[in-house]
Protein backbone atom coordinates (compact mmCIF):
# COMPACT_ATOMS: atom_id res chain seq x y z
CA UNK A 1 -116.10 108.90 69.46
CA UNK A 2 -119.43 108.05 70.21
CA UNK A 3 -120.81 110.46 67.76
CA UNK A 4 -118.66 109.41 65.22
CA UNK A 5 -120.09 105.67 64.66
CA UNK A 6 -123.90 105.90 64.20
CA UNK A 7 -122.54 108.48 60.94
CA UNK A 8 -120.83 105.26 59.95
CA UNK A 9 -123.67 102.97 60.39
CA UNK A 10 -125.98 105.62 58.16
CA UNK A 11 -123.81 105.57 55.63
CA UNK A 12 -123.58 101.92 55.55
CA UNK A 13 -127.60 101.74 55.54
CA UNK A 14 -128.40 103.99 52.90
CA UNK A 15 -125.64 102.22 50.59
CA UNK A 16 -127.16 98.71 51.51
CA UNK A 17 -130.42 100.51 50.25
CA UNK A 18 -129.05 101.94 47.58
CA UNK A 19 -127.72 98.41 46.06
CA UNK A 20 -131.19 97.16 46.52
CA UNK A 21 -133.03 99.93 44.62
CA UNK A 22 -132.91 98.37 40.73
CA UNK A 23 -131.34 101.39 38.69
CA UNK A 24 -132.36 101.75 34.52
CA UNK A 25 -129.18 100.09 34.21
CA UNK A 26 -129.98 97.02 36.07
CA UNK A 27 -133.43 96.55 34.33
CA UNK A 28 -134.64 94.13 31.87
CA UNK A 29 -137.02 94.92 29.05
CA UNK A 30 -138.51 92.27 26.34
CA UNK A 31 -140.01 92.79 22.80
CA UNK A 32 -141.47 90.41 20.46
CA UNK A 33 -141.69 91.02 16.73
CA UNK A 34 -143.67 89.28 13.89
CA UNK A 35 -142.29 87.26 11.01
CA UNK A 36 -144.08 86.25 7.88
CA UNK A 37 -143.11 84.18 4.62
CA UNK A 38 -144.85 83.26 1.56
CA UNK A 39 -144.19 80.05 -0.63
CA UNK A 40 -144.82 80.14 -3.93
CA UNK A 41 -145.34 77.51 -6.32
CA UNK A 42 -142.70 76.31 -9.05
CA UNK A 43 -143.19 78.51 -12.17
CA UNK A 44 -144.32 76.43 -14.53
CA UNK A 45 -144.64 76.79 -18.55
CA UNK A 46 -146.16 75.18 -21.57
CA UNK A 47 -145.41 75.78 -25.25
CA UNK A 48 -149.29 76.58 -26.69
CA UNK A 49 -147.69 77.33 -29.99
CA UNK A 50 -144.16 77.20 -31.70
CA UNK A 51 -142.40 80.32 -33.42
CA UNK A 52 -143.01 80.25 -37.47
CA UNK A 53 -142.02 83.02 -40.00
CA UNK A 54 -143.09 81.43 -42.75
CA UNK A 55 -142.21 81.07 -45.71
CA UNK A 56 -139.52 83.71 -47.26
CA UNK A 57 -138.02 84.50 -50.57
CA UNK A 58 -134.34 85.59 -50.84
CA UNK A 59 -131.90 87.24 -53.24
CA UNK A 60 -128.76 88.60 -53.27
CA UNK A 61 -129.56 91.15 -50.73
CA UNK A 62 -130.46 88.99 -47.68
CA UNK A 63 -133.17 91.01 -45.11
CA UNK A 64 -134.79 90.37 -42.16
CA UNK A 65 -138.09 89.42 -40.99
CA UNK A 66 -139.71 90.09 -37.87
CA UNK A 67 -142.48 89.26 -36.12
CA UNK A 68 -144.07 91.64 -33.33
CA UNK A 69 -145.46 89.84 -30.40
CA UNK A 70 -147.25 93.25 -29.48
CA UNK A 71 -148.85 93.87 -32.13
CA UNK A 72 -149.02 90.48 -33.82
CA UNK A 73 -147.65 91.10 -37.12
CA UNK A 74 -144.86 90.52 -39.75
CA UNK A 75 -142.91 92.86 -41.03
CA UNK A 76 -140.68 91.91 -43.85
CA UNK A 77 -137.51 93.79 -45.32
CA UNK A 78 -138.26 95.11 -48.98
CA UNK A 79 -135.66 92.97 -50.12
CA UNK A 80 -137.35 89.92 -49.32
CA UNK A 81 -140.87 88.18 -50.24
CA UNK A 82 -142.65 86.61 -47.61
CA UNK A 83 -145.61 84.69 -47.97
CA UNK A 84 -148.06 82.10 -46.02
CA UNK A 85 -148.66 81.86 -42.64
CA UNK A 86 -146.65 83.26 -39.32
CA UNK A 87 -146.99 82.84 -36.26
CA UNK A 88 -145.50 84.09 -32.89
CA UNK A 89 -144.17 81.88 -29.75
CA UNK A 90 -147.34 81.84 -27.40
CA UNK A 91 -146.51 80.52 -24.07
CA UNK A 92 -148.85 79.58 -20.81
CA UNK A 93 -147.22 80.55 -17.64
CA UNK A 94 -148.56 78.90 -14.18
CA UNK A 95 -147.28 79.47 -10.66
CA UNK A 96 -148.39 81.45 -7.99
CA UNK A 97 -150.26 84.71 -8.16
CA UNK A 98 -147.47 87.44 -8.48
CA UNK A 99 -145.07 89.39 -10.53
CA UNK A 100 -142.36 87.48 -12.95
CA UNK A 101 -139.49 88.99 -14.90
CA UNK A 102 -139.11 87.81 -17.83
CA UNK A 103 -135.69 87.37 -19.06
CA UNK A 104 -134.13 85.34 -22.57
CA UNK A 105 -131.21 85.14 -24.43
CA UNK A 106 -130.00 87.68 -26.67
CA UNK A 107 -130.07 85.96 -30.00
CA UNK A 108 -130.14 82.20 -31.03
CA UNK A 109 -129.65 80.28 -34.33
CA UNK A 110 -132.17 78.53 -36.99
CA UNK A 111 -130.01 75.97 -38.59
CA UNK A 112 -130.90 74.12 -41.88
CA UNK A 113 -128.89 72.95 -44.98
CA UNK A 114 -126.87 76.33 -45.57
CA UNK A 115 -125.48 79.35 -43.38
CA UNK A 116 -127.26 79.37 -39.91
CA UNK A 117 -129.47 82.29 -39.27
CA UNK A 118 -129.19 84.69 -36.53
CA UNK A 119 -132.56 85.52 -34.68
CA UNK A 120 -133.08 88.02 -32.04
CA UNK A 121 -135.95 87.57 -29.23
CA UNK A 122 -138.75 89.86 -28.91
CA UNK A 123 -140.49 90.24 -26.03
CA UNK A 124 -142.96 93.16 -25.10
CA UNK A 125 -140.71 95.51 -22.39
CA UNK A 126 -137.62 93.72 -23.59
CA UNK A 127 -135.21 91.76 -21.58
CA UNK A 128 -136.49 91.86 -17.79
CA UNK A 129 -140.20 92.96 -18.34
CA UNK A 130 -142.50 92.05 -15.58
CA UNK A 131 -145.79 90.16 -15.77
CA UNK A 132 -148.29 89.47 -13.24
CA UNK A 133 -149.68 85.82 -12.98
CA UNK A 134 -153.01 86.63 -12.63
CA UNK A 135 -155.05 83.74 -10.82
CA UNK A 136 -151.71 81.81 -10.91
CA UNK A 137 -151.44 81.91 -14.63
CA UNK A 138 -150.84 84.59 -17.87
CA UNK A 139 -150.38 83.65 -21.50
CA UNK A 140 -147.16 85.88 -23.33
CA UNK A 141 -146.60 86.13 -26.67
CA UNK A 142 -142.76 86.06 -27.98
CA UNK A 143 -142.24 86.95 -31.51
CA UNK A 144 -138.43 87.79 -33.31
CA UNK A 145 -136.20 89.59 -35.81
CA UNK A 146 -134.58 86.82 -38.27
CA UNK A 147 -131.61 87.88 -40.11
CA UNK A 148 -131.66 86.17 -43.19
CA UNK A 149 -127.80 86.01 -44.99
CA UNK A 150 -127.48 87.17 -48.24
CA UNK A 151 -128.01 84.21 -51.46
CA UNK A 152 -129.22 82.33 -48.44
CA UNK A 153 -129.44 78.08 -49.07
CA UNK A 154 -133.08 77.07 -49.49
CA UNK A 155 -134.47 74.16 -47.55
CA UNK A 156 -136.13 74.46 -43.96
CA UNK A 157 -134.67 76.25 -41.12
CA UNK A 158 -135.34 75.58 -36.88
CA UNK A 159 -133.33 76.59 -34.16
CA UNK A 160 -134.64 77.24 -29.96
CA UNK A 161 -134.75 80.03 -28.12
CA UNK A 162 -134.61 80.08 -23.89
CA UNK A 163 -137.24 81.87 -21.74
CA UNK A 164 -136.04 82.17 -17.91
CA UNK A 165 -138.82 83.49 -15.62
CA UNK A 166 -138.37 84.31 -12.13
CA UNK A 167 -140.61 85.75 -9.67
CA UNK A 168 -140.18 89.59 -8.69
């Protein structure tokens, strides 16, 4: 029996060594990672110049009218006369330097004293074009297609249109 016990206490030993010897299991690793944010400033916008067609002559047929922000012009439908000055919808943007979509409303309405006219937005890139604010700032043009009714009412037309801008 003699022989038997110091098998035993070897045994014991190597597992008291064994629990002291740290394993992959039993060891602790750290990492550290970065984080970054960037605040920009409030967009900001200012109206430089309002939205004018002009001044239009209507028959029976009705027409439209449209002014192109991209290239700067009006175009007016055969069956309408339009004369004087036009101008488009310039816009000063202001905010931080970086990209801004540029989103509006579909159509809105010029109201005078007869039917309300329809008028469509035009924007260069359409609905959801970007822009870049360069230096913190960009001027944009907005022009629009007016659909004037048939043996429309005479007399002097306005209406507003909505710009939302949000960065990209």
């Amino acid at each position: 029996m003699a022989g038997r016990q110091p098998r035993y206490a070897i045994a014991a030993m190597l597992g008291s060594l064994a629990a002291g010897t740290p394993g992959a299991a039993l060891a602790a690793t750290a990492a550290t990672g970065t984080a970054q944010a960037q605040v920009l400033e409030e967009i900001q916008f200012a109206v430089l110049l309002d939205m004018d067609f002009g001044k239009v002559a209507v028959g029976t047929a009705g027409g439209t009218v449209e002014l192109d922000p991209g290239s700067g012009s009006r175009a007016c439908d055969p069956a309408l006369v339009c004369v004087g000055s036009f101008a488009m919808s310039r816009l000063q943007l202001s905010g931080s330097d970086a990209n801004v979509m540029v989103n509006f409303d579909p159509a809105f309405l010029l109201t005078g004293p007869g039917q309300p006219i329809i008028a469509e937005p035009r924007f260069p890139g359409g609905p959801g074009a970007v822009i870049h604010l360069s230096g913190g700032a960009a001027v944009v043009n907005f022009g629009a297609r007016l659909h004037i009714n048939a043996n429309q009412a005479p007399g002097s037309y306005s209406g507003q249109f909505s710009v939302h801008l949000e960065y990209n």
